[in-house]
C-alpha atoms as a PDB file:
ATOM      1  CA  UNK A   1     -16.793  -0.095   3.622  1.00  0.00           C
ATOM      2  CA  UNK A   2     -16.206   3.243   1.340  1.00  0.00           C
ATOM      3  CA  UNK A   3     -14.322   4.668   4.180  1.00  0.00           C
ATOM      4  CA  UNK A   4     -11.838   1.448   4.248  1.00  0.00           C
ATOM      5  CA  UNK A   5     -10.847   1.158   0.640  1.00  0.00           C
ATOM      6  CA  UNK A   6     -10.575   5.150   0.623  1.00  0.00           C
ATOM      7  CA  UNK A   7      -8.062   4.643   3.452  1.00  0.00           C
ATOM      8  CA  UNK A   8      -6.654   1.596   1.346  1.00  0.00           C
ATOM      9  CA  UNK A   9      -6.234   3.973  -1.878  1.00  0.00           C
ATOM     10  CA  UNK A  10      -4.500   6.576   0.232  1.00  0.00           C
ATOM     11  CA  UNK A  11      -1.946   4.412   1.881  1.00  0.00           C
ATOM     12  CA  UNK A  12      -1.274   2.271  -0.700  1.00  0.00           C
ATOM     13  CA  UNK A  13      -0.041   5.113  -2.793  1.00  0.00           C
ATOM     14  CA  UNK A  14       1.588   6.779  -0.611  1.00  0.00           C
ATOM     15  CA  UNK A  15       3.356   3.870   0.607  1.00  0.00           C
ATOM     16  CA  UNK A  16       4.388   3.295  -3.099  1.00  0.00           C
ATOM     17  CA  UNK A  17       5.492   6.907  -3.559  1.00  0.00           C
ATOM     18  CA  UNK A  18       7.653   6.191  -0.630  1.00  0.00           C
ATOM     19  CA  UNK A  19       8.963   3.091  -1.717  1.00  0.00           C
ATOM     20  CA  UNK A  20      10.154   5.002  -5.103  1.00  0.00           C
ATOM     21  CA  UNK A  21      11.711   7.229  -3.317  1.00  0.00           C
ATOM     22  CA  UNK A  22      13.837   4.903  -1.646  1.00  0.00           C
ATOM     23  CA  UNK A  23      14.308   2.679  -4.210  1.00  0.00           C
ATOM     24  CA  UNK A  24      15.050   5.759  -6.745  1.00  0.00           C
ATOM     25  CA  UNK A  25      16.523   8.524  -4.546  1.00  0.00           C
ATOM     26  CA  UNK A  26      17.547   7.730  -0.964  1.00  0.00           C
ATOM     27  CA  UNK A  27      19.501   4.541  -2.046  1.00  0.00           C
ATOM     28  CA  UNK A  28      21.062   5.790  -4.936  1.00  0.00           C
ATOM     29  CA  UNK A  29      22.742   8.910  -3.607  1.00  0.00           C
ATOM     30  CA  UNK A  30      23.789   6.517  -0.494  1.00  0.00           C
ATOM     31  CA  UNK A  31      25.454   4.028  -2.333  1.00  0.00           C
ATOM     32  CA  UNK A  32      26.909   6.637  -5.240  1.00  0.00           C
ATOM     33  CA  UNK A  33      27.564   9.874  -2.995  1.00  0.00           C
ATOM     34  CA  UNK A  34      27.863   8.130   0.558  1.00  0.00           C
ATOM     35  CA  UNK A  35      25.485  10.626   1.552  1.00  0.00           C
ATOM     36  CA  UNK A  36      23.746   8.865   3.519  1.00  0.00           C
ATOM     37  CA  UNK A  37      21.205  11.462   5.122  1.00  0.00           C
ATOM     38  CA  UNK A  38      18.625  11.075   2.511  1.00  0.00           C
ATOM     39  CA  UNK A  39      17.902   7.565   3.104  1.00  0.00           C
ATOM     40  CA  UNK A  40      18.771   7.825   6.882  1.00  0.00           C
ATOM     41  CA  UNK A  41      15.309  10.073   6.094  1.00  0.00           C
ATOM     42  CA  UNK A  42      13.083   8.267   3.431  1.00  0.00           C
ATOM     43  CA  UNK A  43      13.346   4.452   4.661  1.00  0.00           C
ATOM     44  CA  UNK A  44      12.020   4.709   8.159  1.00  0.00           C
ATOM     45  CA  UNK A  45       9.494   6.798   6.830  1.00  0.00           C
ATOM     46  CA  UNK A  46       8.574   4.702   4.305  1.00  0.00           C
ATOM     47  CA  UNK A  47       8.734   1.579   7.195  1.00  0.00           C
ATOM     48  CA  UNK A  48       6.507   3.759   9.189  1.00  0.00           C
ATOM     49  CA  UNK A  49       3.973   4.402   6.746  1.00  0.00           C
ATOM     50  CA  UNK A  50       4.209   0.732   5.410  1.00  0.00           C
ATOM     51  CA  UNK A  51       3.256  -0.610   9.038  1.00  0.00           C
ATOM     52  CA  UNK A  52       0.032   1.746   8.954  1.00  0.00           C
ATOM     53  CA  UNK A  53      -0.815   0.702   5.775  1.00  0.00           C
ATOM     54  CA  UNK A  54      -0.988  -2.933   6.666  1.00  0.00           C
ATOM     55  CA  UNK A  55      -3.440  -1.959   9.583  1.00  0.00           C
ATOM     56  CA  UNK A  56      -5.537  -0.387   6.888  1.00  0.00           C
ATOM     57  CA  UNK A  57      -4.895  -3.289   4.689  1.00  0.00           C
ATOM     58  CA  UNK A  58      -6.321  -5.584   7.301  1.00  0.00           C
ATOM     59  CA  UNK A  59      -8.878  -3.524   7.661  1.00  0.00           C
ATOM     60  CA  UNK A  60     -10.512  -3.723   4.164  1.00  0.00           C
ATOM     61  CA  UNK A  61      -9.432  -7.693   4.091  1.00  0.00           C
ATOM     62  CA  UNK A  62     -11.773  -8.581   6.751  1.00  0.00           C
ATOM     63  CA  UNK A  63     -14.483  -5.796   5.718  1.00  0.00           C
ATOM     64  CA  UNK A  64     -14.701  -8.139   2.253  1.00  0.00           C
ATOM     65  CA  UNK A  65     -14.087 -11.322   3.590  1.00  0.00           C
ATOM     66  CA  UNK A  66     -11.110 -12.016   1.312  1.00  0.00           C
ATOM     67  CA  UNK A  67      -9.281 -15.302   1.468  1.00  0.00           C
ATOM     68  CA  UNK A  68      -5.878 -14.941   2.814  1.00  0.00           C
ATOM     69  CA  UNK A  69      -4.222 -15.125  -0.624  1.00  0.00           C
ATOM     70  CA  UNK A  70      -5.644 -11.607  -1.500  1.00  0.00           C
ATOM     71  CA  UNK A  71      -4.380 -10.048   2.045  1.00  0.00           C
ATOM     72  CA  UNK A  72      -0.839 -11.617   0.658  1.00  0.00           C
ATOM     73  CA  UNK A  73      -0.984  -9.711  -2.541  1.00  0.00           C
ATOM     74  CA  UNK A  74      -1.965  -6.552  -0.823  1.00  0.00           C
ATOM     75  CA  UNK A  75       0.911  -6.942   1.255  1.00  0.00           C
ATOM     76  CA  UNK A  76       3.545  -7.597  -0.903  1.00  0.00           C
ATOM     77  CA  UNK A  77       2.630  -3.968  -2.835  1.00  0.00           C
ATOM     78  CA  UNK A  78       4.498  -1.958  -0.658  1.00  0.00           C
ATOM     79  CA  UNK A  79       7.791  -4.159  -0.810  1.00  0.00           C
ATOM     80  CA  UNK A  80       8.036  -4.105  -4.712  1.00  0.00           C
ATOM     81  CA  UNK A  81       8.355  -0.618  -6.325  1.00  0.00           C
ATOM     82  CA  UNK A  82       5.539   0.529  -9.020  1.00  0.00           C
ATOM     83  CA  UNK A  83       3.216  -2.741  -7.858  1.00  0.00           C
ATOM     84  CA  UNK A  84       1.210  -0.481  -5.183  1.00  0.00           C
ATOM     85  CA  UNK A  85       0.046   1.290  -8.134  1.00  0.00           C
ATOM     86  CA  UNK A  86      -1.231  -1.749  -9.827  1.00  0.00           C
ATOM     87  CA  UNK A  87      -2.269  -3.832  -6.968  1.00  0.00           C
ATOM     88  CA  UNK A  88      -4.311  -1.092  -5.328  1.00  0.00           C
ATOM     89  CA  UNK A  89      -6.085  -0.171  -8.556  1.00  0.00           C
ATOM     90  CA  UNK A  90      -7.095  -4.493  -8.660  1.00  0.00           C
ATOM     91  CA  UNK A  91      -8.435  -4.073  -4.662  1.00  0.00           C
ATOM     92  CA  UNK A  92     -10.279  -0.999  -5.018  1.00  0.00           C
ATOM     93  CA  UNK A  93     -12.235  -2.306  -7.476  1.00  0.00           C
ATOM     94  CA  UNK A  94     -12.566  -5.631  -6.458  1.00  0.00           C
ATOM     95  CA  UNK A  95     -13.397  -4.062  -3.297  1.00  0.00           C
ATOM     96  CA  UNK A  96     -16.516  -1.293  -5.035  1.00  0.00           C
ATOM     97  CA  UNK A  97     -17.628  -4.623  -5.861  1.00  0.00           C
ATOM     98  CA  UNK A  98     -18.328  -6.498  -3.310  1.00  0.00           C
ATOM     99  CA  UNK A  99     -19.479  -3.088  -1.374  1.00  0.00           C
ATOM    100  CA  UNK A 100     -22.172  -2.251  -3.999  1.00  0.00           C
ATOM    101  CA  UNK A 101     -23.238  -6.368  -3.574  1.00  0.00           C
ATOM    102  CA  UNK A 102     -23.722  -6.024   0.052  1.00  0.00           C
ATOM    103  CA  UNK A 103     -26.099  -2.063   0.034  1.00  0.00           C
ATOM    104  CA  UNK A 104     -28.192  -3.704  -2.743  1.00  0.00           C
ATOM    105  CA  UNK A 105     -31.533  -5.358  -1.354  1.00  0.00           C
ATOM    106  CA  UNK A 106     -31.230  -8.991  -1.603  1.00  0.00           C
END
């Protein structure tokens, strides 16, 4: 399960960085330069890397046996910017929890 949430962690900030970055950057110089080369760049990027990290997402959902509500939340992190950040440091450590539950002898 380690090797899922350190996937998780990866992706999900990424994903955020990427999300800034079009948020902050790519859409900004669009709309106020009509450059439009730097978010013609950034966004399908950021869609690409947003469709891996729901894979990975998945992943660690059905390694913990989340209800459905929790593979919501991690979903909607890399839609809003800055709540990647947040969310994935909730999951992780949700998730270290429920790992160190299930390698302790019962």
């Amino acid at each position: 399960m380690e090797a899922a949430i350190n996937r998780y962690r990866i992706l999900a900030t990424v994903v955020g960085v990427m999300l800034i970055l079009v948020c902050f950057v790519g859409l900004p110089i669009r709309l106020i330069t009509g450059n439009e080369t730097p978010s013609a760049i950034i966004s399908p990027v950021h869609g690409l890397l947003y469709m891996i990290y729901l894979v990975v997402s998945f992943d660690l959902y059905q390694k913990a046996q989340w209800p459905l509500k929790k593979m919501a939340i991690m979903v909607s992190a890399g839609l809003i910017p800055f709540l990647a950040f947040y969310i994935e440091r909730k999951i992780v450590s949700e998730a270290r929890e429920i790992s160190a539950l299930q390698q302790s002898p019962a």
